[in-house]
C-alpha atoms as a PDB file:
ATOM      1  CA  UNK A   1       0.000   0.000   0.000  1.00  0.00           C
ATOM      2  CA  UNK A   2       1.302   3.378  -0.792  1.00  0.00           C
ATOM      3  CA  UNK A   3       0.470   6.713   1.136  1.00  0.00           C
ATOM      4  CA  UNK A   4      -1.501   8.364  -0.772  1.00  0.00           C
ATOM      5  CA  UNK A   5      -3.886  11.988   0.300  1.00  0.00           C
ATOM      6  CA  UNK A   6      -5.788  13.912  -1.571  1.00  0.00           C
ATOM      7  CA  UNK A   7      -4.747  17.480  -1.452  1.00  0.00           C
ATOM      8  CA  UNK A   8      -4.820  20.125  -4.212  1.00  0.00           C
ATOM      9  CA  UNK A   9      -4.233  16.325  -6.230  1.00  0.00           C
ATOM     10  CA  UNK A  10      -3.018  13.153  -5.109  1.00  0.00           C
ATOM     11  CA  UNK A  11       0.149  13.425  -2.687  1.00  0.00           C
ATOM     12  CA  UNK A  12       1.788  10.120  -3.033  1.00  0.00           C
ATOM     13  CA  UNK A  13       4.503   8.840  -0.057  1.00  0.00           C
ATOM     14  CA  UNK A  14       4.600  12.658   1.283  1.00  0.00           C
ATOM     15  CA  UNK A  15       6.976  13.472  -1.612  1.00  0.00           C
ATOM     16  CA  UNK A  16       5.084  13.599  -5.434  1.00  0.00           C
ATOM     17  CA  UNK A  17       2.193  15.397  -6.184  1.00  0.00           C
ATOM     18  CA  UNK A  18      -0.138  14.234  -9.021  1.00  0.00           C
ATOM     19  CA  UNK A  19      -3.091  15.480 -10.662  1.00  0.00           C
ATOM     20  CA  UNK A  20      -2.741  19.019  -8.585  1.00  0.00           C
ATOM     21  CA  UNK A  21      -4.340  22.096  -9.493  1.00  0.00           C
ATOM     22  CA  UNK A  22      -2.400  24.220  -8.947  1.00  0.00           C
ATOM     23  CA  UNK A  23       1.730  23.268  -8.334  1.00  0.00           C
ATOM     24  CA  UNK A  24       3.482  23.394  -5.165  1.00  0.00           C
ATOM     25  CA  UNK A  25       7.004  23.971  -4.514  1.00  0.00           C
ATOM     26  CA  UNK A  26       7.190  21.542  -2.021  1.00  0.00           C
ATOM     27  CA  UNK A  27       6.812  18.443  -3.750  1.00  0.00           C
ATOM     28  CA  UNK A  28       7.933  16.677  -6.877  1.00  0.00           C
ATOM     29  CA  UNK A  29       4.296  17.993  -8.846  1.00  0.00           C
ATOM     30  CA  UNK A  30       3.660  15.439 -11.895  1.00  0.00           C
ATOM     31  CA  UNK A  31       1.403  16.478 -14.678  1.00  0.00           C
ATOM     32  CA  UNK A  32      -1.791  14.478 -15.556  1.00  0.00           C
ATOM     33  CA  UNK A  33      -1.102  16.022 -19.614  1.00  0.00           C
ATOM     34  CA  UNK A  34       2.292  17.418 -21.228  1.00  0.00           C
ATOM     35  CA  UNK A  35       3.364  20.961 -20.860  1.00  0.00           C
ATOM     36  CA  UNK A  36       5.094  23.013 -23.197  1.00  0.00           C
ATOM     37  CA  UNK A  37       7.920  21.773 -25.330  1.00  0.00           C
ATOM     38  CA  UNK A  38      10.320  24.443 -24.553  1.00  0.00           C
ATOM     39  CA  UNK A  39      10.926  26.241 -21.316  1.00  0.00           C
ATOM     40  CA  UNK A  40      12.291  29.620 -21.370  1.00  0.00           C
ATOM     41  CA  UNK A  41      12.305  30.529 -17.983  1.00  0.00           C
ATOM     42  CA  UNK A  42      13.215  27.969 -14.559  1.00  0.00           C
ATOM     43  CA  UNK A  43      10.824  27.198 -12.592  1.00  0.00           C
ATOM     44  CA  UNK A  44      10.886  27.622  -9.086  1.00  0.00           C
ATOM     45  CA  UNK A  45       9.779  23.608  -8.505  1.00  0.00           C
ATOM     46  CA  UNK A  46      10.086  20.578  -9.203  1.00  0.00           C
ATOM     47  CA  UNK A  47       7.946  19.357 -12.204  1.00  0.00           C
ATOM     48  CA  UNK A  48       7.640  16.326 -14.540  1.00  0.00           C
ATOM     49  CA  UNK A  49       4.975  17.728 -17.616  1.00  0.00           C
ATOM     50  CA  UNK A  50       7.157  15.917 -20.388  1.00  0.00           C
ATOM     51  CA  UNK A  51       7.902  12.521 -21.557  1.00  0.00           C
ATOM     52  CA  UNK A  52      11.525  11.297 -20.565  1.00  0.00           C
ATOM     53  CA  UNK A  53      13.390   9.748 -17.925  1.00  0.00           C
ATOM     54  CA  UNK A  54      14.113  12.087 -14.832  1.00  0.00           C
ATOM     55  CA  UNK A  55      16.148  12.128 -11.354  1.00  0.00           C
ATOM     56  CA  UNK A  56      14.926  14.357  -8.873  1.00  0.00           C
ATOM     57  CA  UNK A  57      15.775  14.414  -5.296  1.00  0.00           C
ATOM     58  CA  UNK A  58      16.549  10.822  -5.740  1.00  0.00           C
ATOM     59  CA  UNK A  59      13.624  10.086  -6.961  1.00  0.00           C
ATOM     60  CA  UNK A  60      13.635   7.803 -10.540  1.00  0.00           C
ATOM     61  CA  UNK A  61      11.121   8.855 -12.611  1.00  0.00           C
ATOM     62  CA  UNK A  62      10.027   7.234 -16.081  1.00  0.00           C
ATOM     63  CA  UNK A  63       7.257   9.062 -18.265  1.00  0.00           C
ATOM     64  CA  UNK A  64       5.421   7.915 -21.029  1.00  0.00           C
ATOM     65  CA  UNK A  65       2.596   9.830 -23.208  1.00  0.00           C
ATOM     66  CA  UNK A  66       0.248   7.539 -23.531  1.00  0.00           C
ATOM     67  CA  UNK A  67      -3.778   7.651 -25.356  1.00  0.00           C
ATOM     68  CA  UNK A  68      -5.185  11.057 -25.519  1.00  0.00           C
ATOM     69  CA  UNK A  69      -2.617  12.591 -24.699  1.00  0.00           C
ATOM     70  CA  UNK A  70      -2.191  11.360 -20.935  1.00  0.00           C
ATOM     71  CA  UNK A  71       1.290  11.044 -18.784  1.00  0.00           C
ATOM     72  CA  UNK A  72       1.771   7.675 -17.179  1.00  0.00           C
ATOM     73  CA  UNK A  73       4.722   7.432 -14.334  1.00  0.00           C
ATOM     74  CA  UNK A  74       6.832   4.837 -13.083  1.00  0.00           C
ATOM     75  CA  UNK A  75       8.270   5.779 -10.013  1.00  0.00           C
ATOM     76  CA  UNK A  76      11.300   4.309  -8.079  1.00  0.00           C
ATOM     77  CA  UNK A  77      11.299   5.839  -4.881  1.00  0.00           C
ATOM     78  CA  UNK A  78      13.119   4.200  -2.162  1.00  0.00           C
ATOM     79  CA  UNK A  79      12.397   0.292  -2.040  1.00  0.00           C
ATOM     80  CA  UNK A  80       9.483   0.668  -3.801  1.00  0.00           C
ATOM     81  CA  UNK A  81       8.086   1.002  -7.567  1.00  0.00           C
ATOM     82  CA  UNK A  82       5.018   2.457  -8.516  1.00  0.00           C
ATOM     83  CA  UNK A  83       3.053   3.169 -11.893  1.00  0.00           C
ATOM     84  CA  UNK A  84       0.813   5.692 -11.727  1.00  0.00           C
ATOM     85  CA  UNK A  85      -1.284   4.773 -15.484  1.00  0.00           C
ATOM     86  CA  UNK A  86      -3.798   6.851 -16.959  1.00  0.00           C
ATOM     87  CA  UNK A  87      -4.037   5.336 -20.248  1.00  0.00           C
ATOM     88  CA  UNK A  88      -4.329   1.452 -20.335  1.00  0.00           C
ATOM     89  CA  UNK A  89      -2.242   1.076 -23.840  1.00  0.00           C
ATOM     90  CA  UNK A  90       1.090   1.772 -22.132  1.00  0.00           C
ATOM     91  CA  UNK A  91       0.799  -1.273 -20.275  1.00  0.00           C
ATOM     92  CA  UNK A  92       1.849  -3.124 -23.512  1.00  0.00           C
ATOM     93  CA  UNK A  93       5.534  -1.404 -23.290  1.00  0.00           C
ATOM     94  CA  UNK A  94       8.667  -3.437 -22.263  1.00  0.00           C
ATOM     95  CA  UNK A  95       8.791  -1.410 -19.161  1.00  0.00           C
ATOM     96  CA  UNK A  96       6.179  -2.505 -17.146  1.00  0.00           C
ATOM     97  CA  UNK A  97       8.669  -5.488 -15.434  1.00  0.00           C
ATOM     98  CA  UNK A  98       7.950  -5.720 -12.414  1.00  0.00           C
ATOM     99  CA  UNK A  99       6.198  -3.311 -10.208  1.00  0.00           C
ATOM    100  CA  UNK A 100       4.978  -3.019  -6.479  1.00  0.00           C
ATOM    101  CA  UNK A 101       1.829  -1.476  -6.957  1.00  0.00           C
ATOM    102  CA  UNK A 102      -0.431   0.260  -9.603  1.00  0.00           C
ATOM    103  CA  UNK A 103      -2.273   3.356  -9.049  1.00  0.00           C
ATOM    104  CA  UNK A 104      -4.828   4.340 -11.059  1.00  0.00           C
ATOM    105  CA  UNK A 105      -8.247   6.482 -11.038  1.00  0.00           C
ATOM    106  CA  UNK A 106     -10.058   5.265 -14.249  1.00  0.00           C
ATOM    107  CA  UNK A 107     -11.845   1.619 -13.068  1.00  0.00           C
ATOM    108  CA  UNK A 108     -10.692   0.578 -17.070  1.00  0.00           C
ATOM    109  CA  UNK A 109      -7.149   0.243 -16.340  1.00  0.00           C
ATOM    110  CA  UNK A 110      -7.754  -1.849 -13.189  1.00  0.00           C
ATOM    111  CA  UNK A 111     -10.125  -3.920 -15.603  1.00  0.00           C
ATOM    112  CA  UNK A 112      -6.795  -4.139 -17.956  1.00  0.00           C
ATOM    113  CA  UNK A 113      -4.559  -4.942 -15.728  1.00  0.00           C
ATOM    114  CA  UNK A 114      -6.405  -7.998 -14.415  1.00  0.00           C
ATOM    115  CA  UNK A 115      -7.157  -8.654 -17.827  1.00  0.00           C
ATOM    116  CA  UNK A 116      -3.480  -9.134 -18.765  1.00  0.00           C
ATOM    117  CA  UNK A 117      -2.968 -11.013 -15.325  1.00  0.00           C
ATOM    118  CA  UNK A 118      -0.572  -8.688 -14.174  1.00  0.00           C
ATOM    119  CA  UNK A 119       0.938  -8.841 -10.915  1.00  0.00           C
ATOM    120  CA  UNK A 120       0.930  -6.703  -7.925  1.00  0.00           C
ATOM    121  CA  UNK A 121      -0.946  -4.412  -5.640  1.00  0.00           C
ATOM    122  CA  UNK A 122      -3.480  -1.916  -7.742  1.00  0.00           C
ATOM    123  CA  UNK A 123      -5.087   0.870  -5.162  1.00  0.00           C
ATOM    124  CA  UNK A 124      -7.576   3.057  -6.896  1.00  0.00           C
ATOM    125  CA  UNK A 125      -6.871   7.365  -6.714  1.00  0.00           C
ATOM    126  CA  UNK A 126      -9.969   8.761  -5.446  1.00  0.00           C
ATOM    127  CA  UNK A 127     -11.160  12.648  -4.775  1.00  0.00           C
ATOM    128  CA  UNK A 128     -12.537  12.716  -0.907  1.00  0.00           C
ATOM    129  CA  UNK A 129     -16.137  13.268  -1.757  1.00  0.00           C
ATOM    130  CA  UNK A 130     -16.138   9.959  -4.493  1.00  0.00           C
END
């Protein structure tokens, strides 16, 4: 089971926050759709709103653009590896391997991944009020 509360997004093991409205400097804030291609000015957090591989305060992060135009994540962070998958076509890439647990919000990529009898914890990303 991973921490996971909802505040202004989804603020996963006290550290990344997904899904947020609006971004906060205190976390590593991951987009739920790319950004712009080109930055001209720094920013003045952390962000992930791109597809590539990333390393922030030792945290390993793998992103992939998957269907309409939706990030998916795969997170090491400490001992643990995470996928957080919007967009069930990614899970046909090499890189799924092995991961600890699978968070999701969309009830179809749960269906997938049982589907494709895929290992692991899954844990669902809910708003307070669902």
């Amino acid at each position: 089971m991973v921490n996971v509360k909802c505040k202004n997004g989804f603020l996963i093991e006290n550290k990344l926050l997904f899904g947020f409205e609006t971004a906060d400097p205190k976390y590593v804030n991951l987009a739920l759709e790319p950004g712009d291609d080109m930055r001209y000015e720094k920013l003045e957090y952390a962000l992930v709103d791109y597809p590539g591989e990333y390393d922030i305060q030792w945290i390993v992060i793998d992103c992939f653009l998957g269907a309409n135009n939706k990030l998916n994540y795969i997170i090491t962070l400490d001992t643990k590896k995470i996928w957080i998958i919007q967009s069930a076509d990614v899970l046909d890439l090499d890189e799924v391997g092995e991961v600890n647990i699978w968070l999701y919000q969309d009830d179809k990529i749960a269906n997938k991944i049982d589907q494709l009898e895929l290992e692991w914890e899954q844990q669902k990303l809910m708003q307070e009020n669902e």
